[in-house]
PDB file of N, CA and C in Angstrom:
ATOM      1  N   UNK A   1       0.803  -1.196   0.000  1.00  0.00           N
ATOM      2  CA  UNK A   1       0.000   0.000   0.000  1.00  0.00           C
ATOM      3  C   UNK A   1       0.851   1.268   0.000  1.00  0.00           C
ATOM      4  N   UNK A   2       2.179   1.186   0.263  1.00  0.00           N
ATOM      5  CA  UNK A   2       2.978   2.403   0.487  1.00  0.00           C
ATOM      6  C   UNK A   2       2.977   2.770  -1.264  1.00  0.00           C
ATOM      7  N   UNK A   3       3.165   1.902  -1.900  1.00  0.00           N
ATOM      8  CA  UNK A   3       3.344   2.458  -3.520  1.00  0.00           C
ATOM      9  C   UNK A   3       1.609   3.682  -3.892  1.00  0.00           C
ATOM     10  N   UNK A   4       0.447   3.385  -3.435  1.00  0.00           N
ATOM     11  CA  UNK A   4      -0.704   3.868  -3.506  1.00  0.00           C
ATOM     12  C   UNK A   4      -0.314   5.642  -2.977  1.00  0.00           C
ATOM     13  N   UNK A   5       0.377   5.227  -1.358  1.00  0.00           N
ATOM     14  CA  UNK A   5       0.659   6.374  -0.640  1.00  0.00           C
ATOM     15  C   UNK A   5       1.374   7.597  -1.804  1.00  0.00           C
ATOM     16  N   UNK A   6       2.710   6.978  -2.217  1.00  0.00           N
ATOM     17  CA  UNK A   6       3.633   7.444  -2.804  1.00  0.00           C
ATOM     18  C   UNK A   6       3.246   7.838  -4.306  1.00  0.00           C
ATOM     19  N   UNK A   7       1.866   7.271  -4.500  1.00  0.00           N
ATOM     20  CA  UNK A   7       1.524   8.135  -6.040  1.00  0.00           C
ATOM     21  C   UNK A   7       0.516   9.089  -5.680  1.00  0.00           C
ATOM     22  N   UNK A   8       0.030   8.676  -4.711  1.00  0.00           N
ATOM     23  CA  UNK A   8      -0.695  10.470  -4.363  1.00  0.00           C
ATOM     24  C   UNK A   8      -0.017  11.417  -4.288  1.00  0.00           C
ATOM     25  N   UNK A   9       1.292  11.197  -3.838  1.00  0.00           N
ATOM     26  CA  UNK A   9       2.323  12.231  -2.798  1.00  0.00           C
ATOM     27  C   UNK A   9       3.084  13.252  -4.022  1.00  0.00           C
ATOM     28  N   UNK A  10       2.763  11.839  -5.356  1.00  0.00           N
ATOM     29  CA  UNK A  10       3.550  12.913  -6.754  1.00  0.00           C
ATOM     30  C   UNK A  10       2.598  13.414  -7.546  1.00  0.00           C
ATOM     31  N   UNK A  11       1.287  13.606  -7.067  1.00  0.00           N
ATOM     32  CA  UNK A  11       0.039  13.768  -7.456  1.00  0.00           C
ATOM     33  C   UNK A  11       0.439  15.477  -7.871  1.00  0.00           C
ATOM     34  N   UNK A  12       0.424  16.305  -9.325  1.00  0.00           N
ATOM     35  CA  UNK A  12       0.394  17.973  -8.935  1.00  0.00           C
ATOM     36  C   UNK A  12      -1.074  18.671  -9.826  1.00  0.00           C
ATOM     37  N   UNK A  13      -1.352  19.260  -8.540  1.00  0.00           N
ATOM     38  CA  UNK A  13      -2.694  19.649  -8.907  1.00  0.00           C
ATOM     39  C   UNK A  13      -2.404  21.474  -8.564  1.00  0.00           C
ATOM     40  N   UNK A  14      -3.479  22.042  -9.069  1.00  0.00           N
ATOM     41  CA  UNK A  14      -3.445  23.536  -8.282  1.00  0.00           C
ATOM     42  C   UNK A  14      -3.862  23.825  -7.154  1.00  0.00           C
ATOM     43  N   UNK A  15      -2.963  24.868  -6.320  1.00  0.00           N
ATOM     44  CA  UNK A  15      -3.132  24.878  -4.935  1.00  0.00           C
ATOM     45  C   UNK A  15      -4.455  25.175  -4.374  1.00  0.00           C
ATOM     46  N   UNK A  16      -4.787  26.221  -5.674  1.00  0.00           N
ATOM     47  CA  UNK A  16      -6.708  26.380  -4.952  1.00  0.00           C
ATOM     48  C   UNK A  16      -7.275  24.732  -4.544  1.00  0.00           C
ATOM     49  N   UNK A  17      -7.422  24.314  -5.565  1.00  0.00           N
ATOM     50  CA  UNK A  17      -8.265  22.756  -5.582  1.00  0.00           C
ATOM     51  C   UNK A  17      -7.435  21.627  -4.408  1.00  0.00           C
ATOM     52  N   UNK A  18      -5.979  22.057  -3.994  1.00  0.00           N
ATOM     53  CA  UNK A  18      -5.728  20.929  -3.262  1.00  0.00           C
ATOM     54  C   UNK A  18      -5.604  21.557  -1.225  1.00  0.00           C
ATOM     55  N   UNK A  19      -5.951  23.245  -1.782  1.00  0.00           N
ATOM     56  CA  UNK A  19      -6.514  23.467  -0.109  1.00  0.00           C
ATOM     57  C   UNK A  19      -7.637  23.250  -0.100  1.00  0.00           C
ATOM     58  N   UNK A  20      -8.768  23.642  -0.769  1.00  0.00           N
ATOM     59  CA  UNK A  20     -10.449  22.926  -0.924  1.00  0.00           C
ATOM     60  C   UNK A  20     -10.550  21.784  -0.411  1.00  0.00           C
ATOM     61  N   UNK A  21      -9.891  20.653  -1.058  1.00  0.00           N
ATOM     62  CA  UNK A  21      -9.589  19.355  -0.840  1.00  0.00           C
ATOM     63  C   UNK A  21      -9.037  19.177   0.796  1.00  0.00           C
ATOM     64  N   UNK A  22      -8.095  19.889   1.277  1.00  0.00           N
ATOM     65  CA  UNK A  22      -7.367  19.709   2.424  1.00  0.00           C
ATOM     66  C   UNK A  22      -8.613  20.217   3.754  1.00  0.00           C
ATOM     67  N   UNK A  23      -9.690  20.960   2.933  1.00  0.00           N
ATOM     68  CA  UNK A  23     -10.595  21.411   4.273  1.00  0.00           C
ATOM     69  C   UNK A  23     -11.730  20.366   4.029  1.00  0.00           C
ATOM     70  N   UNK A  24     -12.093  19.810   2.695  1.00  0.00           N
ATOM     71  CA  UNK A  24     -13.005  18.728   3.101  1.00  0.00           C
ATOM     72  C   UNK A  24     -12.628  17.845   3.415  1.00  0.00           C
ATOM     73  N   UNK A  25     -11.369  17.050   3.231  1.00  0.00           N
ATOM     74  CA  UNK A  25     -10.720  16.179   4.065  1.00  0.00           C
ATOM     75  C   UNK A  25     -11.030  16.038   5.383  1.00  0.00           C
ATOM     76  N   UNK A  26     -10.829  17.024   5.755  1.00  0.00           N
ATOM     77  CA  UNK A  26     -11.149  17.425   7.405  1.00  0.00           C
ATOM     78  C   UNK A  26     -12.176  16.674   7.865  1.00  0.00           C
ATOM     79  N   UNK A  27     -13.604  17.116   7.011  1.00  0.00           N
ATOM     80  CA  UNK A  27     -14.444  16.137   7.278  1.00  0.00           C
ATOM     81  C   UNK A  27     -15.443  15.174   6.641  1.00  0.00           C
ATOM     82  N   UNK A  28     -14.086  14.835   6.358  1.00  0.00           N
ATOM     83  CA  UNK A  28     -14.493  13.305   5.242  1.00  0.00           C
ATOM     84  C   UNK A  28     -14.967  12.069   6.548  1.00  0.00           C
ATOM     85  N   UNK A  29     -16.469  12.050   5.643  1.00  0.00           N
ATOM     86  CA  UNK A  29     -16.555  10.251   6.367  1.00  0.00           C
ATOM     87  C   UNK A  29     -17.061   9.332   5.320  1.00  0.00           C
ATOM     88  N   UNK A  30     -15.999   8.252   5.329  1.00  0.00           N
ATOM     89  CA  UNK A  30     -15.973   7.754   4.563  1.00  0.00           C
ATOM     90  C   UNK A  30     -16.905   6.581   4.017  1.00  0.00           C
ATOM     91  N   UNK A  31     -18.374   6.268   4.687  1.00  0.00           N
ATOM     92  CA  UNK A  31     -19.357   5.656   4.942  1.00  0.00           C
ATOM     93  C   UNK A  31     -20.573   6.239   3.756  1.00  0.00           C
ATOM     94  N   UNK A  32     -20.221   7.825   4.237  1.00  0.00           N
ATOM     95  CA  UNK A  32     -21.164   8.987   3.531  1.00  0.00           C
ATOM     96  C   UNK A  32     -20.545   9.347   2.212  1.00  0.00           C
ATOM     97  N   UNK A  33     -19.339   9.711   2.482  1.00  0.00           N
ATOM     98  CA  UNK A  33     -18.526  10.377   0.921  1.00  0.00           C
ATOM     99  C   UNK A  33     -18.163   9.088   0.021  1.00  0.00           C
ATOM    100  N   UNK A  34     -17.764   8.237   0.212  1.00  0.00           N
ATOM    101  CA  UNK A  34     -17.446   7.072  -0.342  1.00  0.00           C
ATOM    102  C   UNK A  34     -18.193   6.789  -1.136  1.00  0.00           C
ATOM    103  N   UNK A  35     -19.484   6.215  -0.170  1.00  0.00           N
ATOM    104  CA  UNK A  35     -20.849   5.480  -1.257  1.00  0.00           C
ATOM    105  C   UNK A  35     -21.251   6.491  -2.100  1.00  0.00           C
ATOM    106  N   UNK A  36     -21.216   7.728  -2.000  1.00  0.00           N
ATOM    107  CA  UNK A  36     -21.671   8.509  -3.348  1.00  0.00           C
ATOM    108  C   UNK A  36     -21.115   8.497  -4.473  1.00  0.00           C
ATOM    109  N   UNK A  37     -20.052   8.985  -3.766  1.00  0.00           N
ATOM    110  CA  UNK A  37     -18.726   9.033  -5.387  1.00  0.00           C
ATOM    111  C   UNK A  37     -18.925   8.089  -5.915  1.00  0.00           C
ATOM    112  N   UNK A  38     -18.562   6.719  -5.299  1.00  0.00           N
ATOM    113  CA  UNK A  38     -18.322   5.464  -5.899  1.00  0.00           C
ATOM    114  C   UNK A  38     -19.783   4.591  -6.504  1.00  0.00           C
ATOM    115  N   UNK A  39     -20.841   5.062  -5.868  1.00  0.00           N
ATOM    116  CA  UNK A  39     -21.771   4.651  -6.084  1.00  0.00           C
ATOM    117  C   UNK A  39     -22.114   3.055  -5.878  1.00  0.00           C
ATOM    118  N   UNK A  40     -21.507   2.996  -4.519  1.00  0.00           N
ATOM    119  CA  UNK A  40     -21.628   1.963  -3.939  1.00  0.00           C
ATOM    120  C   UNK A  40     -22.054   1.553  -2.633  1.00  0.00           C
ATOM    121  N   UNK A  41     -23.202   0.612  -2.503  1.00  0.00           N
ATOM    122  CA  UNK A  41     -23.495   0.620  -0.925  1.00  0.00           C
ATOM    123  C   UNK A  41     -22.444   0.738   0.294  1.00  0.00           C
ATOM    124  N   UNK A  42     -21.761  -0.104  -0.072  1.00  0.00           N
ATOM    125  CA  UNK A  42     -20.738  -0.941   1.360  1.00  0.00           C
ATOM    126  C   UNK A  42     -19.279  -0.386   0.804  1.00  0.00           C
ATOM    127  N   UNK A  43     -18.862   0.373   1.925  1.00  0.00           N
ATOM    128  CA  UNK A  43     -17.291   0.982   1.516  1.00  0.00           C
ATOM    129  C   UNK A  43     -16.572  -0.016   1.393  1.00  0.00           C
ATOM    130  N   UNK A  44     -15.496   0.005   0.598  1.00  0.00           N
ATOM    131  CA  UNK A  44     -14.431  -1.071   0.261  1.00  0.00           C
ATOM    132  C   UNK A  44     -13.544  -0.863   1.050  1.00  0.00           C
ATOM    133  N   UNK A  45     -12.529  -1.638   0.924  1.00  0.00           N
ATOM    134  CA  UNK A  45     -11.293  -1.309   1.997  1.00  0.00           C
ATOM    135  C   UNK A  45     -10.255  -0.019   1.121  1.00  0.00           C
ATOM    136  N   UNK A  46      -9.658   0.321   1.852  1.00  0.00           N
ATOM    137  CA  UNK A  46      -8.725   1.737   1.619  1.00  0.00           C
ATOM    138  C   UNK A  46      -8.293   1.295   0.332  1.00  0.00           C
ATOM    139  N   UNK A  47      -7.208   0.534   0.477  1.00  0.00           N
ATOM    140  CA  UNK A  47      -6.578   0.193  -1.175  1.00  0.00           C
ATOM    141  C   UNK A  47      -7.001   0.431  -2.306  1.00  0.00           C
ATOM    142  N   UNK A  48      -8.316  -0.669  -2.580  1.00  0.00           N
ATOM    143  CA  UNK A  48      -8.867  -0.583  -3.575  1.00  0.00           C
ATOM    144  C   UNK A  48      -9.949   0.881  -3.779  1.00  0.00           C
ATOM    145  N   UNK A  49     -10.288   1.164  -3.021  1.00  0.00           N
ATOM    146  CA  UNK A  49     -11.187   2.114  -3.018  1.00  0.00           C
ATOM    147  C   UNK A  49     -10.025   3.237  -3.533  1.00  0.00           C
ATOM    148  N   UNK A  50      -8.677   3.768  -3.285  1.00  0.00           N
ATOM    149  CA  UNK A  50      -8.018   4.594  -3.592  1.00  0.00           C
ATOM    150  C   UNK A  50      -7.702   4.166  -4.879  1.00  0.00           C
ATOM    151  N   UNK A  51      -8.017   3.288  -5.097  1.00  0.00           N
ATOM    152  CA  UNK A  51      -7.240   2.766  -6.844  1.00  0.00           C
ATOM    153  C   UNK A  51      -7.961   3.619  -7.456  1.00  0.00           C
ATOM    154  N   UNK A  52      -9.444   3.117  -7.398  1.00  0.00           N
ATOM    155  CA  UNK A  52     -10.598   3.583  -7.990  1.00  0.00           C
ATOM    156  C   UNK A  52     -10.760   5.254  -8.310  1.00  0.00           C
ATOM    157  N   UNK A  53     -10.442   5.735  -6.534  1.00  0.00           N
ATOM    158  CA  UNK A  53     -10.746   7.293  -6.786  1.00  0.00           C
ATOM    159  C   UNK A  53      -9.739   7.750  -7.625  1.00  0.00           C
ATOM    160  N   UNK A  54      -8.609   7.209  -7.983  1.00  0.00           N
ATOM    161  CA  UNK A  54      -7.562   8.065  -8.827  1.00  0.00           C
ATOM    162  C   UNK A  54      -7.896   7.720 -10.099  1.00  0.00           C
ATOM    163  N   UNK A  55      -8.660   6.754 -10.053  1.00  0.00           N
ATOM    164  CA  UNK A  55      -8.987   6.415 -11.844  1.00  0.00           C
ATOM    165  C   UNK A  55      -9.897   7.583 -12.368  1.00  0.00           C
ATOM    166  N   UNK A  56     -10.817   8.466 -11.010  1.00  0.00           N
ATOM    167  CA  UNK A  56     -11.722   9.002 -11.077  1.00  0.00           C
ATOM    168  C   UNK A  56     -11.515  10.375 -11.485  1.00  0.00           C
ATOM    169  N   UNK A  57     -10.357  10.644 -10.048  1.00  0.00           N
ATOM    170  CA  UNK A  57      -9.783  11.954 -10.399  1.00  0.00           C
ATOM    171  C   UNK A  57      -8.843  12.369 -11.322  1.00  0.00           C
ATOM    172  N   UNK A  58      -7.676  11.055 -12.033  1.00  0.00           N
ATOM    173  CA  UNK A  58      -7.407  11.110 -13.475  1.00  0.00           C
ATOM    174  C   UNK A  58      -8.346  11.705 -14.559  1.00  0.00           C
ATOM    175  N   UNK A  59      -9.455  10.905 -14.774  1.00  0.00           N
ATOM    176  CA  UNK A  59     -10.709  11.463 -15.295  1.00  0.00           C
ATOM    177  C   UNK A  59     -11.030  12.895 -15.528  1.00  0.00           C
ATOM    178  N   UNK A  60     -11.117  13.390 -14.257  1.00  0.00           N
ATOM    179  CA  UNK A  60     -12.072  14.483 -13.968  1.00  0.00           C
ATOM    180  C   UNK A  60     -10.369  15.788 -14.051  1.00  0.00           C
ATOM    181  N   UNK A  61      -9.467  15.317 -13.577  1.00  0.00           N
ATOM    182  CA  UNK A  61      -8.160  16.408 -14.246  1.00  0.00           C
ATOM    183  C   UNK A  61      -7.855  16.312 -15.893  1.00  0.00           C
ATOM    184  N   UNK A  62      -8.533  15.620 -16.467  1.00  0.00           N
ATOM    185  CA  UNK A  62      -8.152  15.692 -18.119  1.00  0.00           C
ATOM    186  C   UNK A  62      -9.061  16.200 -18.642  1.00  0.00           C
ATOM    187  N   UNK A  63     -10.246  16.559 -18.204  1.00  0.00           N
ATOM    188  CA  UNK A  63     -11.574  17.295 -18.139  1.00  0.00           C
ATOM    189  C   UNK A  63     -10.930  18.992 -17.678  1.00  0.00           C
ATOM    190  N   UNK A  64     -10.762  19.011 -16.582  1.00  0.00           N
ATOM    191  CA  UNK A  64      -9.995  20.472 -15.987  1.00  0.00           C
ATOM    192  C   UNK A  64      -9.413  20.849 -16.902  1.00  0.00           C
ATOM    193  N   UNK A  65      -7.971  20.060 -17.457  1.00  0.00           N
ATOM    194  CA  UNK A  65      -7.164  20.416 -18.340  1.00  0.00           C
ATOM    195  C   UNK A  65      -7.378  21.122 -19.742  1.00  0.00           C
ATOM    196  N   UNK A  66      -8.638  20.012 -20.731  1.00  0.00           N
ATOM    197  CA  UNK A  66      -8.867  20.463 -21.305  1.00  0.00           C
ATOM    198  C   UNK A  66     -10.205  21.376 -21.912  1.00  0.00           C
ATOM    199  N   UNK A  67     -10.516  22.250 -20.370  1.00  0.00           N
ATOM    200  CA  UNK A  67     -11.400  23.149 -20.405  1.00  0.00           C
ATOM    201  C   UNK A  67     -12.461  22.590 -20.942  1.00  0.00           C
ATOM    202  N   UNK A  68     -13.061  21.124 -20.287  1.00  0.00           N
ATOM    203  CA  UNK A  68     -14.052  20.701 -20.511  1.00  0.00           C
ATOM    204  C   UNK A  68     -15.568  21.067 -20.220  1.00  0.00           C
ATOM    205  N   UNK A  69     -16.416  21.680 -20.767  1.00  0.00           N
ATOM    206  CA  UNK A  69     -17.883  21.998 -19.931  1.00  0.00           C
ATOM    207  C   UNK A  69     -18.260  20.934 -19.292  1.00  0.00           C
ATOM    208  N   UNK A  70     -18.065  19.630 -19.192  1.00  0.00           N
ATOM    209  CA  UNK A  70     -18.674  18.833 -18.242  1.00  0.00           C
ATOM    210  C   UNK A  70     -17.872  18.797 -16.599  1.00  0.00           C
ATOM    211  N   UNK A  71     -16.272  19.624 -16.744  1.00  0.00           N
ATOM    212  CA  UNK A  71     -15.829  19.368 -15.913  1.00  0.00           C
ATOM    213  C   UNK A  71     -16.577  20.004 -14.654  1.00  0.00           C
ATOM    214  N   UNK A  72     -16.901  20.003 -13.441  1.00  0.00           N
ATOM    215  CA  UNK A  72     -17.275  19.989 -12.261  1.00  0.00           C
ATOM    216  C   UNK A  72     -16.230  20.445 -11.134  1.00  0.00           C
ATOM    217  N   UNK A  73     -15.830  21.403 -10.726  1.00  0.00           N
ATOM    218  CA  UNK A  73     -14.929  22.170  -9.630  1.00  0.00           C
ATOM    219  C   UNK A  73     -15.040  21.481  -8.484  1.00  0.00           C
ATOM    220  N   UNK A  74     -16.449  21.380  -8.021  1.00  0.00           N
ATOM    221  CA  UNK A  74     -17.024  20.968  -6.678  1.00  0.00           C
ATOM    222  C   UNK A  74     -16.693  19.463  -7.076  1.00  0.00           C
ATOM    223  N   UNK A  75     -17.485  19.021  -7.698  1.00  0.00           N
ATOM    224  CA  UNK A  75     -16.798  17.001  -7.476  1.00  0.00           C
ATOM    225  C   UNK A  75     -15.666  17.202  -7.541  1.00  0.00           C
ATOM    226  N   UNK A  76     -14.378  17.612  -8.754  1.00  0.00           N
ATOM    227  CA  UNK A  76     -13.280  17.450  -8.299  1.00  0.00           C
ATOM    228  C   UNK A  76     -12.472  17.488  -6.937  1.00  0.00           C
ATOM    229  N   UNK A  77     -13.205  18.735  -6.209  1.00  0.00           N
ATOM    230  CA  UNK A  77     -12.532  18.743  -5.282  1.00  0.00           C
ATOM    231  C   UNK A  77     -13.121  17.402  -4.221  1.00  0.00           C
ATOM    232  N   UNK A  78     -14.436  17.267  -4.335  1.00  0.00           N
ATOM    233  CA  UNK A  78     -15.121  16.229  -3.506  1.00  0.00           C
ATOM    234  C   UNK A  78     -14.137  14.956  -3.498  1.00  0.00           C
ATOM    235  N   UNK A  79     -13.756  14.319  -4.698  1.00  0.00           N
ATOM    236  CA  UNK A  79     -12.634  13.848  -4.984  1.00  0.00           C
ATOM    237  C   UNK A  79     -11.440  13.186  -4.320  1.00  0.00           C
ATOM    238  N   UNK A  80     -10.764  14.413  -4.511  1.00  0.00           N
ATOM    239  CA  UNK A  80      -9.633  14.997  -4.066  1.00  0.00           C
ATOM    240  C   UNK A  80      -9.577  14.872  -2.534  1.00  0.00           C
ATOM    241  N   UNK A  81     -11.203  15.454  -2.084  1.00  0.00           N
ATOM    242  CA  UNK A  81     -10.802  15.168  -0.503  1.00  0.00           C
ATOM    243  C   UNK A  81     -11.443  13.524  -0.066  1.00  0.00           C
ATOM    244  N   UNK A  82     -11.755  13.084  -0.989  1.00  0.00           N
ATOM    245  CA  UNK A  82     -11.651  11.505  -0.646  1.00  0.00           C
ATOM    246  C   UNK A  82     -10.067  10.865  -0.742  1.00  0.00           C
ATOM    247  N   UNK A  83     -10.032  11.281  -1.537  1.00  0.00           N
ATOM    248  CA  UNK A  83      -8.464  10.422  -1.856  1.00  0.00           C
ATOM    249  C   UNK A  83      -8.032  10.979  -0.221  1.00  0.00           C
ATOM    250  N   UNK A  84      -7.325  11.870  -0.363  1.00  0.00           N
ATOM    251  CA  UNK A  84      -7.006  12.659   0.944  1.00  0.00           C
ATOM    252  C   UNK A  84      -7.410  11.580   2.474  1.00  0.00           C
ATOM    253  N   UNK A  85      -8.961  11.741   2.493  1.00  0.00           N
ATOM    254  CA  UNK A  85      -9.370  11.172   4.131  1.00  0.00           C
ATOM    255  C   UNK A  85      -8.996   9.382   3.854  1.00  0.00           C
ATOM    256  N   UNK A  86      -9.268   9.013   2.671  1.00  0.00           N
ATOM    257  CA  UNK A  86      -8.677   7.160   2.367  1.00  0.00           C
ATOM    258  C   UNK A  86      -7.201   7.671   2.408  1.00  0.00           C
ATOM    259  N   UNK A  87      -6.280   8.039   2.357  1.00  0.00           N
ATOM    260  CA  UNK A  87      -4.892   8.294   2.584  1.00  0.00           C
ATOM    261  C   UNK A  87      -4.805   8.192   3.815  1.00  0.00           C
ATOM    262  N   UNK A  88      -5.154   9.082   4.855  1.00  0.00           N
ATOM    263  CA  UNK A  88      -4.908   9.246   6.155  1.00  0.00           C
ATOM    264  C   UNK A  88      -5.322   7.911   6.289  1.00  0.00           C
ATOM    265  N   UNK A  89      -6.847   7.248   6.728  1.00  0.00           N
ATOM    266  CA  UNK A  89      -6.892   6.192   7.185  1.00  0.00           C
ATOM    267  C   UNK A  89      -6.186   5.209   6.779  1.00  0.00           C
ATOM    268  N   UNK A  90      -5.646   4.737   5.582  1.00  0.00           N
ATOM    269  CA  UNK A  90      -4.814   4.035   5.022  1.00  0.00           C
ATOM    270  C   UNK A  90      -3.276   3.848   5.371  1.00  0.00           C
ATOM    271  N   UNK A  91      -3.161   5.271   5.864  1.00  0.00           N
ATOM    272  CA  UNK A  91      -1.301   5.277   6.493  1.00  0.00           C
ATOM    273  C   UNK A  91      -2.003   5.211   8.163  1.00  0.00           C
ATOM    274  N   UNK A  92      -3.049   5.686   8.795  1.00  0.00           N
ATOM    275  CA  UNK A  92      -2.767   5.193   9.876  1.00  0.00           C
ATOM    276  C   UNK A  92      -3.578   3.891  10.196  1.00  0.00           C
ATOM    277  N   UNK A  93      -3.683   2.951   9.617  1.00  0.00           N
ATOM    278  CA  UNK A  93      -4.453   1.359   9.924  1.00  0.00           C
ATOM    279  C   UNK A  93      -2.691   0.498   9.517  1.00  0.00           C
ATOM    280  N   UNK A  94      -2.196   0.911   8.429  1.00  0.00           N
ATOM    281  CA  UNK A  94      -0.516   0.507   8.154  1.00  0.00           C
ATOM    282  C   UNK A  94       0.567   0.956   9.362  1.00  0.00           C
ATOM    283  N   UNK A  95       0.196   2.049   9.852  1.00  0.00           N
ATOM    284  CA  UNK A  95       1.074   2.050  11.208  1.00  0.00           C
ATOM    285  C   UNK A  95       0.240   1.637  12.344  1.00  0.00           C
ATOM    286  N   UNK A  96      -0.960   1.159  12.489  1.00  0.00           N
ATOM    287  CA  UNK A  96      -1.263   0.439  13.400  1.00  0.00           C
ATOM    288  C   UNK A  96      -0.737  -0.766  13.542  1.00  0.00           C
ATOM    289  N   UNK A  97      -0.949  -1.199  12.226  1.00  0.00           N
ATOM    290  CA  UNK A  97      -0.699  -2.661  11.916  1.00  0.00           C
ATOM    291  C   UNK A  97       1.668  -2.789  12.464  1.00  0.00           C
ATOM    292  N   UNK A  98       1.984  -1.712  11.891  1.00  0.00           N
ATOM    293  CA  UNK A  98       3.342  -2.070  12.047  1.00  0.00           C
ATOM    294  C   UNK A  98       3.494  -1.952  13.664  1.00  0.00           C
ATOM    295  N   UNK A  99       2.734  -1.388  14.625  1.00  0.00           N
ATOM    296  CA  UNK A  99       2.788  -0.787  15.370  1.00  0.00           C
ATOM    297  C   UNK A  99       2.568  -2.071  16.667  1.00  0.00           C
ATOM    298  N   UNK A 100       1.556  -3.130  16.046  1.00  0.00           N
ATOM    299  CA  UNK A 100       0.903  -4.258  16.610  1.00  0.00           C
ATOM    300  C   UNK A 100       2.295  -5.272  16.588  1.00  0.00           C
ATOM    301  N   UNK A 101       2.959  -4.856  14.800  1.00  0.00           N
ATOM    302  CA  UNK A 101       3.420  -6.133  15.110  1.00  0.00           C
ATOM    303  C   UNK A 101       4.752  -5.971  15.498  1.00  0.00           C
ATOM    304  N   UNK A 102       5.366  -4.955  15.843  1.00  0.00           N
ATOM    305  CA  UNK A 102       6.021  -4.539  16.767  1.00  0.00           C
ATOM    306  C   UNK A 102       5.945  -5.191  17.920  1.00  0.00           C
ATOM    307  N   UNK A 103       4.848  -4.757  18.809  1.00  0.00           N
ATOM    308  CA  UNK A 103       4.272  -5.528  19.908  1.00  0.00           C
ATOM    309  C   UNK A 103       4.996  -7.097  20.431  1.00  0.00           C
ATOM    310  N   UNK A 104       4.302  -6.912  18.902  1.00  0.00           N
ATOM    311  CA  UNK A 104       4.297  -9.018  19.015  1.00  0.00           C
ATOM    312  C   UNK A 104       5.559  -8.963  19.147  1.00  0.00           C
ATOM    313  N   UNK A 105       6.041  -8.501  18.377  1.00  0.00           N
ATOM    314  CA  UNK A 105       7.980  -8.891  18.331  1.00  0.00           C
ATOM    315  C   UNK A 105       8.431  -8.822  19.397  1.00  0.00           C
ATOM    316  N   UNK A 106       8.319  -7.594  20.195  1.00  0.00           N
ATOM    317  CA  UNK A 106       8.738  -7.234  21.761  1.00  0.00           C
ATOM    318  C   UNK A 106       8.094  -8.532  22.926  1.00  0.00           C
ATOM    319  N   UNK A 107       6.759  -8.504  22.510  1.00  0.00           N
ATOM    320  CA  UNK A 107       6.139  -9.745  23.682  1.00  0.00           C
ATOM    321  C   UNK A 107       7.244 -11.037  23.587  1.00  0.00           C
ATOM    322  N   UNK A 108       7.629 -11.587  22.458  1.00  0.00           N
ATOM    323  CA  UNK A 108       8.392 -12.966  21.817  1.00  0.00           C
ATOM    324  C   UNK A 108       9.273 -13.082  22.438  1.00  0.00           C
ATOM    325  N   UNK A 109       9.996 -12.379  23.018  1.00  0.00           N
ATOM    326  CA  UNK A 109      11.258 -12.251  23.481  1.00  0.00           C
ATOM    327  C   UNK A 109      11.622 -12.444  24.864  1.00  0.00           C
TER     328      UNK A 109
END
């Protein structure tokens, strides 16, 4: 999952759209924002669900780019702050997890 992390991280967008993004992040839940975008009942797990949103927001930046009338400001950013709140939970359930098995390692001994 760190490779997922690390292609958001080279992700370049404009700063308007990626502070927008950084305040709905804030309050992204991912139960509510998820199933819309994705148009799916039952949230998926982080991974795949981030595959997806970048297939989405690929999409919707080649639209931006080329001064598309269908493009949409507000979903993009809606987007954007999904990827964002599945990032956070995604790096912190991976440092839980390293964090557990840490644990274990220390208990073994």
């Amino acid at each position: 999952m760190q490779d997922i992390l690390s292609l958001l991280s080279s992700l370049r967008r404009p700063r308007l759209l990626i502070r927008a993004a950084r305040i709905g992040a804030d309050d992204y839940r991912r139960e509510h924002h998820l199933s819309r975008i994705l148009g799916i009942e039952t949230p998926m797990r982080s991974g795949p669900a981030l595959m997806q949103l970048l297939e989405i927001e690929d999409a919707m930046n080649g639209r931006r780019r080329a001064a598309d009338g269908a493009y949409s400001v507000a979903r993009h950013v809606e987007v954007l702050a999904a990827l964002m709140g599945e990032a956070r939970l995604l790096a912190a359930s991976s440092a839980g997890h390293a964090e557990a098995s840490r644990d274990d390692a220390v208990g073994a001994m």
